[in-house]
C-alpha atoms as a PDB file:
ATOM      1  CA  UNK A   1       0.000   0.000   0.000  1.00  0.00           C
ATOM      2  CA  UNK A   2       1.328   3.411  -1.097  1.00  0.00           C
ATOM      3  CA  UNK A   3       1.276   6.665   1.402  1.00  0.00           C
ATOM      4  CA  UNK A   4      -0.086   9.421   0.834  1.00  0.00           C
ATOM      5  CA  UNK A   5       3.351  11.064   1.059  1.00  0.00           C
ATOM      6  CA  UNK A   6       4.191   9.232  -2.228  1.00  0.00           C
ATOM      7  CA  UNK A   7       1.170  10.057  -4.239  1.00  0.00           C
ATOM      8  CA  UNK A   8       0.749  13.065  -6.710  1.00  0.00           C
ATOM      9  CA  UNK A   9      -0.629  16.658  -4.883  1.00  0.00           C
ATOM     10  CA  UNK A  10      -2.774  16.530  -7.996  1.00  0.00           C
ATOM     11  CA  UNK A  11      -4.683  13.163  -7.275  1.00  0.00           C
ATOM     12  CA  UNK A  12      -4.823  13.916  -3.983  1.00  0.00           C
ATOM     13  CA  UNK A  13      -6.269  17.307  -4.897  1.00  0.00           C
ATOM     14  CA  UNK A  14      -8.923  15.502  -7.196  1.00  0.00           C
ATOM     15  CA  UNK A  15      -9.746  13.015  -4.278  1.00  0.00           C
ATOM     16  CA  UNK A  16     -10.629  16.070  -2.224  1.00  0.00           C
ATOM     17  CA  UNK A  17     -12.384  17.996  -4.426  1.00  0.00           C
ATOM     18  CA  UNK A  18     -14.508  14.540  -5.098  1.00  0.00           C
ATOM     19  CA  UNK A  19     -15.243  14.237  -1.196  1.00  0.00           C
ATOM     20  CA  UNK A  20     -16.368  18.421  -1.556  1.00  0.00           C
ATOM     21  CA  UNK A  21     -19.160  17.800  -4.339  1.00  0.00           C
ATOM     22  CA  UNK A  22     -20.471  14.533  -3.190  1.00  0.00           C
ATOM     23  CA  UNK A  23     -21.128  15.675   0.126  1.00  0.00           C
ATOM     24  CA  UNK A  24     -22.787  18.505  -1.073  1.00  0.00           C
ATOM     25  CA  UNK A  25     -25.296  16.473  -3.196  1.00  0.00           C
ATOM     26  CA  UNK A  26     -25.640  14.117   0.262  1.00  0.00           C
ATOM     27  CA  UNK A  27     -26.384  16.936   2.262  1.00  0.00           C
ATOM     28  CA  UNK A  28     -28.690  18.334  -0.062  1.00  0.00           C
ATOM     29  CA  UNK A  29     -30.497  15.125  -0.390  1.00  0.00           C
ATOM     30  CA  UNK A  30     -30.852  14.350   3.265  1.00  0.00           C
ATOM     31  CA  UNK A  31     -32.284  17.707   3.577  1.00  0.00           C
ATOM     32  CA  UNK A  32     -34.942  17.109   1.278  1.00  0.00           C
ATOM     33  CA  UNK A  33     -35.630  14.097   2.689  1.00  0.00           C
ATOM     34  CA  UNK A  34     -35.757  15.587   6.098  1.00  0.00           C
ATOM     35  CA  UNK A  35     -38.113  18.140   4.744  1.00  0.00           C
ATOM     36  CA  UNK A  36     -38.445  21.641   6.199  1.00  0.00           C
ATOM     37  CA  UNK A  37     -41.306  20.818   8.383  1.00  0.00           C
ATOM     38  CA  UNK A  38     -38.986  18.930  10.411  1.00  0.00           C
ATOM     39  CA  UNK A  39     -36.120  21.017   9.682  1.00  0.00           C
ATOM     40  CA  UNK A  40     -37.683  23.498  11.679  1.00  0.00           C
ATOM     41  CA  UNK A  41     -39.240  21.324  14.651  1.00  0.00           C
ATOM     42  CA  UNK A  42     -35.133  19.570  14.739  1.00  0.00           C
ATOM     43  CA  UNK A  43     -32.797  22.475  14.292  1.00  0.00           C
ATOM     44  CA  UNK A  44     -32.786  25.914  14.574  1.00  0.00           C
ATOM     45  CA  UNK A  45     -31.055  28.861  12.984  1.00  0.00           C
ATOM     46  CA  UNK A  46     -29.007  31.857  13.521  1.00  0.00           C
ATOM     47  CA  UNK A  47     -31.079  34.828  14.105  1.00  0.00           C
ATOM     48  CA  UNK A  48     -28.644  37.373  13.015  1.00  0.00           C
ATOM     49  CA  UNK A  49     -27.587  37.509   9.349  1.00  0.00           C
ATOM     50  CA  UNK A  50     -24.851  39.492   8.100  1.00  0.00           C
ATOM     51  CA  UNK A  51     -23.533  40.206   4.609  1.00  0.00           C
ATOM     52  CA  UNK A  52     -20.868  37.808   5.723  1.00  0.00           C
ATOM     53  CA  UNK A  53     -22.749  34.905   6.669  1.00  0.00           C
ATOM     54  CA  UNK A  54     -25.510  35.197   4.060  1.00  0.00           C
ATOM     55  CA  UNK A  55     -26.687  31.817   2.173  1.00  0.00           C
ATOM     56  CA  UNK A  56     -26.121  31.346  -1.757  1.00  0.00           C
ATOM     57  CA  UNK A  57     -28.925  30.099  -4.116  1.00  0.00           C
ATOM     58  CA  UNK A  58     -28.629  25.936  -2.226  1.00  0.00           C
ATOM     59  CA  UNK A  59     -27.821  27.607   0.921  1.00  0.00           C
ATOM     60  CA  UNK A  60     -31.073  27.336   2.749  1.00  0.00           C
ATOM     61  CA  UNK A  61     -32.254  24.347   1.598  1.00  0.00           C
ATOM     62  CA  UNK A  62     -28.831  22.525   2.828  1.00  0.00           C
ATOM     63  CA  UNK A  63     -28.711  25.065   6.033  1.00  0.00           C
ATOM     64  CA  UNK A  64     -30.109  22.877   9.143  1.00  0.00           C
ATOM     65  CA  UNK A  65     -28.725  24.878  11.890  1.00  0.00           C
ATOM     66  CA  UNK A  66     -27.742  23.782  15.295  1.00  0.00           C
ATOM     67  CA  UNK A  67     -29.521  20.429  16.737  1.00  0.00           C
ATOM     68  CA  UNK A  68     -31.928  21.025  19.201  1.00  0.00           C
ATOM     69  CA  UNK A  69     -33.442  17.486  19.826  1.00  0.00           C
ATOM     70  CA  UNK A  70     -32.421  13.909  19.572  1.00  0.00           C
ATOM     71  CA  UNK A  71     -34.020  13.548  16.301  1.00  0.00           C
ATOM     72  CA  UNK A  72     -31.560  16.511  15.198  1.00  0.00           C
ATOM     73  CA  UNK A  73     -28.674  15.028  16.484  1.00  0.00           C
ATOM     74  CA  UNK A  74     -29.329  11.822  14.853  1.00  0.00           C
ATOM     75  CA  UNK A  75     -29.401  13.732  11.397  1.00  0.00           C
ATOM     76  CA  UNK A  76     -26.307  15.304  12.411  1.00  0.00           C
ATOM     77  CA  UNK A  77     -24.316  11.922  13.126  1.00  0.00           C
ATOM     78  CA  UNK A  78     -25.481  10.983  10.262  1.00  0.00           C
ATOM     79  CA  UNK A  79     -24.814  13.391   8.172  1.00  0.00           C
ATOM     80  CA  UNK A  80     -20.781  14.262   9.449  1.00  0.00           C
ATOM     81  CA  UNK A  81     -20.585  10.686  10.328  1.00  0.00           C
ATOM     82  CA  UNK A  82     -20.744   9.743   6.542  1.00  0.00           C
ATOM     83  CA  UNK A  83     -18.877  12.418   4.776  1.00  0.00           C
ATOM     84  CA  UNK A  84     -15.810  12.398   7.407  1.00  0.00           C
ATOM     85  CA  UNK A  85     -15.601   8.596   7.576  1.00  0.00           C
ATOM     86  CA  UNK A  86     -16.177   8.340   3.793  1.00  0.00           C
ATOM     87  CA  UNK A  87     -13.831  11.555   3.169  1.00  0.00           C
ATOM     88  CA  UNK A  88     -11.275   9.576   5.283  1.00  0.00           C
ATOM     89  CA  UNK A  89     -11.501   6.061   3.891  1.00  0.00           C
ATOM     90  CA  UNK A  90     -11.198   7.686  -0.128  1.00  0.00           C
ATOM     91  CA  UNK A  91      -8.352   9.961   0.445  1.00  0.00           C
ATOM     92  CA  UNK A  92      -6.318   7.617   2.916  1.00  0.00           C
ATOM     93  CA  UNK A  93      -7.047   3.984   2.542  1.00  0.00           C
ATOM     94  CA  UNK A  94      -8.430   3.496  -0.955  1.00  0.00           C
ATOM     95  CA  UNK A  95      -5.630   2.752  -3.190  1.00  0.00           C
ATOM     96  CA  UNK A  96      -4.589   5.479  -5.481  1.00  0.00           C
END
């Protein structure tokens, strides 16, 4: 098995870049699965909005907010559960 020392900063950039997009179509998707009924009853939101913290044309529908229940946390697990432990296993244990 090779390190990740050894590899390319190119394929390793590509790998990353990989883990960026498909998390952002999972999160989307467990959002809509979620729905915002429960979106709102699970998590809330920041009250104060800023120029600086102001969401882009996805960014509400994949913004959940803090969890405030065990049902949110559970989403939460699940959601940085997968894309960390996913991001992880593609960009250091799958073969390049």
């Amino acid at each position: 098995m090779e390190t990740i020392a050894n590899v390319e900063p190119v394929v390793v950039c590509a790998r990353v870049m990989q883990i960026f997009f498909g998390s952002f179509i999972y999160i989307y998707l467990i959002a809509k699965l979620v729905g915002p009924d429960n979106k709102l009853a699970w998590f809330r939101k920041r009250k104060k909005y800023t120029f600086f913290n102001r969401r882009g044309i996805f960014g509400e529908d994949i913004n959940f907010g803090y969890p405030v229940c065990w049902q949110g946390v559970l989403v939460f697990l699940a959601i940085y559960g997968v894309v960390f432990g996913v991001g992880y296993w593609y960009i250091f244990v799958h073969a390049y």
